[in-house]
N, C-alpha and C. Protein backbone atom coordinates (compact mmCIF):
# COMPACT_ATOMS: atom_id res chain seq x y z
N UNK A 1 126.65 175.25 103.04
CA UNK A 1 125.26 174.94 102.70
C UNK A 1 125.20 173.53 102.11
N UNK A 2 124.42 172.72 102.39
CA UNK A 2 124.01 171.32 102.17
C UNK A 2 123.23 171.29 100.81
N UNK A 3 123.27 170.60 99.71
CA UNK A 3 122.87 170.69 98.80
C UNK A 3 122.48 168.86 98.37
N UNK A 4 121.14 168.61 98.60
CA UNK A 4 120.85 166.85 98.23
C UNK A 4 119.64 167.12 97.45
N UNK A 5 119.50 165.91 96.66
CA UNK A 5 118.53 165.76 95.83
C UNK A 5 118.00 164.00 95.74
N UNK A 6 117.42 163.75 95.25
CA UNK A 6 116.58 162.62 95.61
C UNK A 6 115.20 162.44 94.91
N UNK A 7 115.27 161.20 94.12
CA UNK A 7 114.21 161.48 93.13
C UNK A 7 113.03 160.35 93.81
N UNK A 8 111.78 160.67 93.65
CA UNK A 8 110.62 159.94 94.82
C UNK A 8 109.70 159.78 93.80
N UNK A 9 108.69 158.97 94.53
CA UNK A 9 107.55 158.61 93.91
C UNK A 9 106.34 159.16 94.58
N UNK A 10 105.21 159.54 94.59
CA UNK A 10 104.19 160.34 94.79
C UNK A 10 103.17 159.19 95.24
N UNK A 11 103.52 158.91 96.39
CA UNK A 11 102.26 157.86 96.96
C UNK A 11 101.07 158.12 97.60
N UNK A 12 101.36 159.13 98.39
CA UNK A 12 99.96 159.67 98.97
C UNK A 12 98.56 159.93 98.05
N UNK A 13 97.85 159.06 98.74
CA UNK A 13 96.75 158.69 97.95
C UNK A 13 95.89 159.95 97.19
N UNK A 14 95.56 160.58 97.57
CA UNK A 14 95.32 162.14 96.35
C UNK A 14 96.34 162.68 95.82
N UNK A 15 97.55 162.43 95.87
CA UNK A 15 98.55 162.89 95.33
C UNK A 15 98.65 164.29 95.90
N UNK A 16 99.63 165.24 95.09
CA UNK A 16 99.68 166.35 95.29
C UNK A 16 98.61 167.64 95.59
N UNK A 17 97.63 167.60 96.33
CA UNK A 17 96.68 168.38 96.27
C UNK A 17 96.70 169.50 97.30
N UNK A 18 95.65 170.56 97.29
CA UNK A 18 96.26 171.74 98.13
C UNK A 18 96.70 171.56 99.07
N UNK A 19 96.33 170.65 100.51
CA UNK A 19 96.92 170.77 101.63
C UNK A 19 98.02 170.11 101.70
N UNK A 20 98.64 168.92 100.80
CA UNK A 20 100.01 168.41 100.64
C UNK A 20 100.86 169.73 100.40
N UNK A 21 100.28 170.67 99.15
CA UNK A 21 101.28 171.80 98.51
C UNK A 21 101.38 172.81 99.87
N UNK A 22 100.38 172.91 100.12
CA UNK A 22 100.78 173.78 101.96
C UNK A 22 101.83 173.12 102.47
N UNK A 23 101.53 172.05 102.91
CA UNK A 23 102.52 171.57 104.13
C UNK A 23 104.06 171.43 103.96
N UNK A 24 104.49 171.31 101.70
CA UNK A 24 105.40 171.31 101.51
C UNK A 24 106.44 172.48 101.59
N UNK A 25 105.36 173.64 101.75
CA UNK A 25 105.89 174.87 101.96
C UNK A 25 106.14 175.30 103.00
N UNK A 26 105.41 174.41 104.23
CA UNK A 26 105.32 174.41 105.22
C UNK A 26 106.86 174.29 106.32
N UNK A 27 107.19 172.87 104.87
CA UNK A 27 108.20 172.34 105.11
C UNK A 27 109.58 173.04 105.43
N UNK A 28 109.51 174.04 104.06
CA UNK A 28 110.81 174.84 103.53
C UNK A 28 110.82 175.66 104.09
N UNK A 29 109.44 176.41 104.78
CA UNK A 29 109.65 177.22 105.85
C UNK A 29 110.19 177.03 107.20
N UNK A 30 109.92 175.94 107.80
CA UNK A 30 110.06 175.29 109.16
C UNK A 30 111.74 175.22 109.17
N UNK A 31 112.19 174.50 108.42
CA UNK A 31 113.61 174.09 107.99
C UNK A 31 114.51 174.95 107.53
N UNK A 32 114.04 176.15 106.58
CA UNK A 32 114.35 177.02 106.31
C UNK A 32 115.31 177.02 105.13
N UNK A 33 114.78 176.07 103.97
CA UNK A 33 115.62 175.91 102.95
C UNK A 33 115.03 176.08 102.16
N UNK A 34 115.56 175.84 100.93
CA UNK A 34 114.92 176.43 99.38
C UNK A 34 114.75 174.87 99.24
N UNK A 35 113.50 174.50 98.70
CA UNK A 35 112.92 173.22 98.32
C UNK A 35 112.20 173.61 97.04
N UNK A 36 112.62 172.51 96.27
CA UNK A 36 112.06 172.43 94.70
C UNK A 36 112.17 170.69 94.33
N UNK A 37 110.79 171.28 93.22
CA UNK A 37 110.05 169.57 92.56
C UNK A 37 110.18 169.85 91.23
N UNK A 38 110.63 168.48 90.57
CA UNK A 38 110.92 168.76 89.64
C UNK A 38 109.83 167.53 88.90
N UNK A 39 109.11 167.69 87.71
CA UNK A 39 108.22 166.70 87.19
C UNK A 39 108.06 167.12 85.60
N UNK A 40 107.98 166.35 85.05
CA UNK A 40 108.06 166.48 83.54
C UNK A 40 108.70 167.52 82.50
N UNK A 41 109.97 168.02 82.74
CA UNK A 41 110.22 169.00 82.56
C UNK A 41 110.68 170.32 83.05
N UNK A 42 109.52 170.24 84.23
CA UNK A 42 109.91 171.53 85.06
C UNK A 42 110.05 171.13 86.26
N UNK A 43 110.44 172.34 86.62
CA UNK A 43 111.07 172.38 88.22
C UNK A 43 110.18 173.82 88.54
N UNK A 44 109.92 173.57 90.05
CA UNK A 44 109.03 174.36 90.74
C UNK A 44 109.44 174.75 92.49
N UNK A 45 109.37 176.07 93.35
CA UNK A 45 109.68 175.95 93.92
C UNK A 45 108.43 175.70 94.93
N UNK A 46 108.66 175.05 96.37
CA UNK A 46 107.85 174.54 97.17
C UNK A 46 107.09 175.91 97.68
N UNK A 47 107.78 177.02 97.17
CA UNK A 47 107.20 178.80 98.11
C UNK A 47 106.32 178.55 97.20
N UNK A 48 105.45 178.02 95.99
CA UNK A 48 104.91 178.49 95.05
C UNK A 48 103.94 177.50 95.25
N UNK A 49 102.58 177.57 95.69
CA UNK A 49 101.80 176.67 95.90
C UNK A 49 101.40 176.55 93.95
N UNK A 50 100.36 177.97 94.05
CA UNK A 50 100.38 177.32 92.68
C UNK A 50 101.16 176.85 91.52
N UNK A 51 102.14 176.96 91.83
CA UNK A 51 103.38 176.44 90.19
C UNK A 51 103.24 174.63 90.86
N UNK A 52 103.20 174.71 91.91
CA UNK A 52 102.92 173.38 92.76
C UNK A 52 101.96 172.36 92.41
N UNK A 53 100.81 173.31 92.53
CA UNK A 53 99.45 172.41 91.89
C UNK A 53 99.73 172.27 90.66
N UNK A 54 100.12 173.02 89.96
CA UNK A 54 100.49 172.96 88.04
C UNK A 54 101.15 172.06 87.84
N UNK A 55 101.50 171.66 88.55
CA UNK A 55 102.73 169.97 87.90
C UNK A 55 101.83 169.09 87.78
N UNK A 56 100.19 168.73 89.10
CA UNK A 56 99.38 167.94 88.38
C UNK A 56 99.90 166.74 89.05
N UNK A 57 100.67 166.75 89.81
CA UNK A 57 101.50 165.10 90.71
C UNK A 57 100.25 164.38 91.29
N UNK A 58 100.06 163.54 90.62
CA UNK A 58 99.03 162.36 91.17
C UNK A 58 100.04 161.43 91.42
N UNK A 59 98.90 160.41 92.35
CA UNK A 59 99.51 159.24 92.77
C UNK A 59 100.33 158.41 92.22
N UNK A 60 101.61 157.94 92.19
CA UNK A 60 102.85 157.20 90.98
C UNK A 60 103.02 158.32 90.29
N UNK A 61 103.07 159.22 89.93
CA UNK A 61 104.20 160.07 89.28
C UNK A 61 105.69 160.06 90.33
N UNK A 62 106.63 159.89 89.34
CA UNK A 62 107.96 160.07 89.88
C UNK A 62 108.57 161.49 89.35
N UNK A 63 109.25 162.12 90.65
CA UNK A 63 109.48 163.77 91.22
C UNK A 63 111.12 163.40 91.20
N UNK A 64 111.83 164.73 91.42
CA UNK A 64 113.13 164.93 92.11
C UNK A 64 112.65 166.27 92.57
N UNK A 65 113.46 165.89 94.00
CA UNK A 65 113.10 166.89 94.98
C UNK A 65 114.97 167.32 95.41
N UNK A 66 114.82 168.00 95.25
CA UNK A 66 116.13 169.48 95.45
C UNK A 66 116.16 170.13 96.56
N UNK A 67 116.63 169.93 97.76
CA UNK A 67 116.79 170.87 98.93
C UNK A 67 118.05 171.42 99.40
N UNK A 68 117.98 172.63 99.05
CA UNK A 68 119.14 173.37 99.63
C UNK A 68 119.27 174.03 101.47
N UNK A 69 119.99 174.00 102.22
CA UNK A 69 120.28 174.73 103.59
C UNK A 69 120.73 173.88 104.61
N UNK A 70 120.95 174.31 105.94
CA UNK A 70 121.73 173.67 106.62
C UNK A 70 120.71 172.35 107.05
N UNK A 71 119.29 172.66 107.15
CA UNK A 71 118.71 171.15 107.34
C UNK A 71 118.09 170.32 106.20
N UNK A 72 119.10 170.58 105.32
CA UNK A 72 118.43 169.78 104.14
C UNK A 72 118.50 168.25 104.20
N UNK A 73 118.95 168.00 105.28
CA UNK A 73 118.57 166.50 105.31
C UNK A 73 117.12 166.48 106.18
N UNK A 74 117.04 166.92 107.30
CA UNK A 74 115.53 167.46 107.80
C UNK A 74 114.42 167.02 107.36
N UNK A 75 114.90 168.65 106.04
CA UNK A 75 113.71 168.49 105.29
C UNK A 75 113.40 167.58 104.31
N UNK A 76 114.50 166.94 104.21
CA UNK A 76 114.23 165.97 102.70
C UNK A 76 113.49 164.79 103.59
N UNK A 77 113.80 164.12 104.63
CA UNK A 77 113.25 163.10 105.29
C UNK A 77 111.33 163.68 105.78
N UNK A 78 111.58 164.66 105.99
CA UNK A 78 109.77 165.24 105.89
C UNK A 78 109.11 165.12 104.39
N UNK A 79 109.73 165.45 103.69
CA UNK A 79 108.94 165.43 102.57
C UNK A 79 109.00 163.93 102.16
N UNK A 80 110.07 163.71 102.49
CA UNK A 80 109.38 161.86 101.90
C UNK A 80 108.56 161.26 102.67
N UNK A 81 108.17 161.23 103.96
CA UNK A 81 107.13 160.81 104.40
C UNK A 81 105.48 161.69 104.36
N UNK A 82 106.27 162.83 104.06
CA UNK A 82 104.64 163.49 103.79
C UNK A 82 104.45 162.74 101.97
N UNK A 83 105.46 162.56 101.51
CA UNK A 83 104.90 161.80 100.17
C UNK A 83 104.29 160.37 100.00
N UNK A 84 105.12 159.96 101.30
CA UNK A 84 104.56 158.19 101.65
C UNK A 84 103.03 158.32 102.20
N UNK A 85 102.44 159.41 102.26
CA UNK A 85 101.24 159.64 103.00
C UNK A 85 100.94 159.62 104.55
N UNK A 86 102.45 159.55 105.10
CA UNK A 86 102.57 160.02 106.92
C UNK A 86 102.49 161.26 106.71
N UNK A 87 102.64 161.73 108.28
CA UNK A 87 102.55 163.21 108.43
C UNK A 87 104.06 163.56 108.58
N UNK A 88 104.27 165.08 108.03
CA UNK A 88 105.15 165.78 108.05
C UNK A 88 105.65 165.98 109.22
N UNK A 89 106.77 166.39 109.95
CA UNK A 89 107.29 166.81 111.19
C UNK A 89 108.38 167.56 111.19
């Protein structure tokens, strides 16, 4: 099992808002790994929309993002461009 982490910055212009927190789950589903954000303290997993919205990630907040499974490189390269404000894939 692949285990990377990688700490990002939150650029997409609304920041973290519901349909970002979908698609990140979207993510962990597609890929099929355990994905978690970590922001002031806590850490949250991406299955959890709302513990998701509760972090409150606006635009420039800096995250570490945690992906565990065999495409955790995959998924880590999706979520940084769904954070750069491209689309996910």
């Amino acid at each position: 099992m692949i285990v990377l982490s990688e700490k990002m910055e939150v650029l997409v212009h609304c920041g973290v808002h519901g349909r970002v927190a979908v698609q990140l789950a979207e993510i962990a589903e597609e890929k099929k790994v355990k994905l978690h954000i970590a922001s002031g303290g806590r850490q949250v997993s991406c299955n959890s929309i709302l513990e998701l919205l509760g972090l409150a990630l606006v635009q420039g907040t800096r995250i570490s993002v945690l992906v565990r499974g065999d495409r955790a490189e995959d998924a880590l390269q999706a979520v940084r461009k769904l954070l750069m404000g491209e689309t996910a894939s």
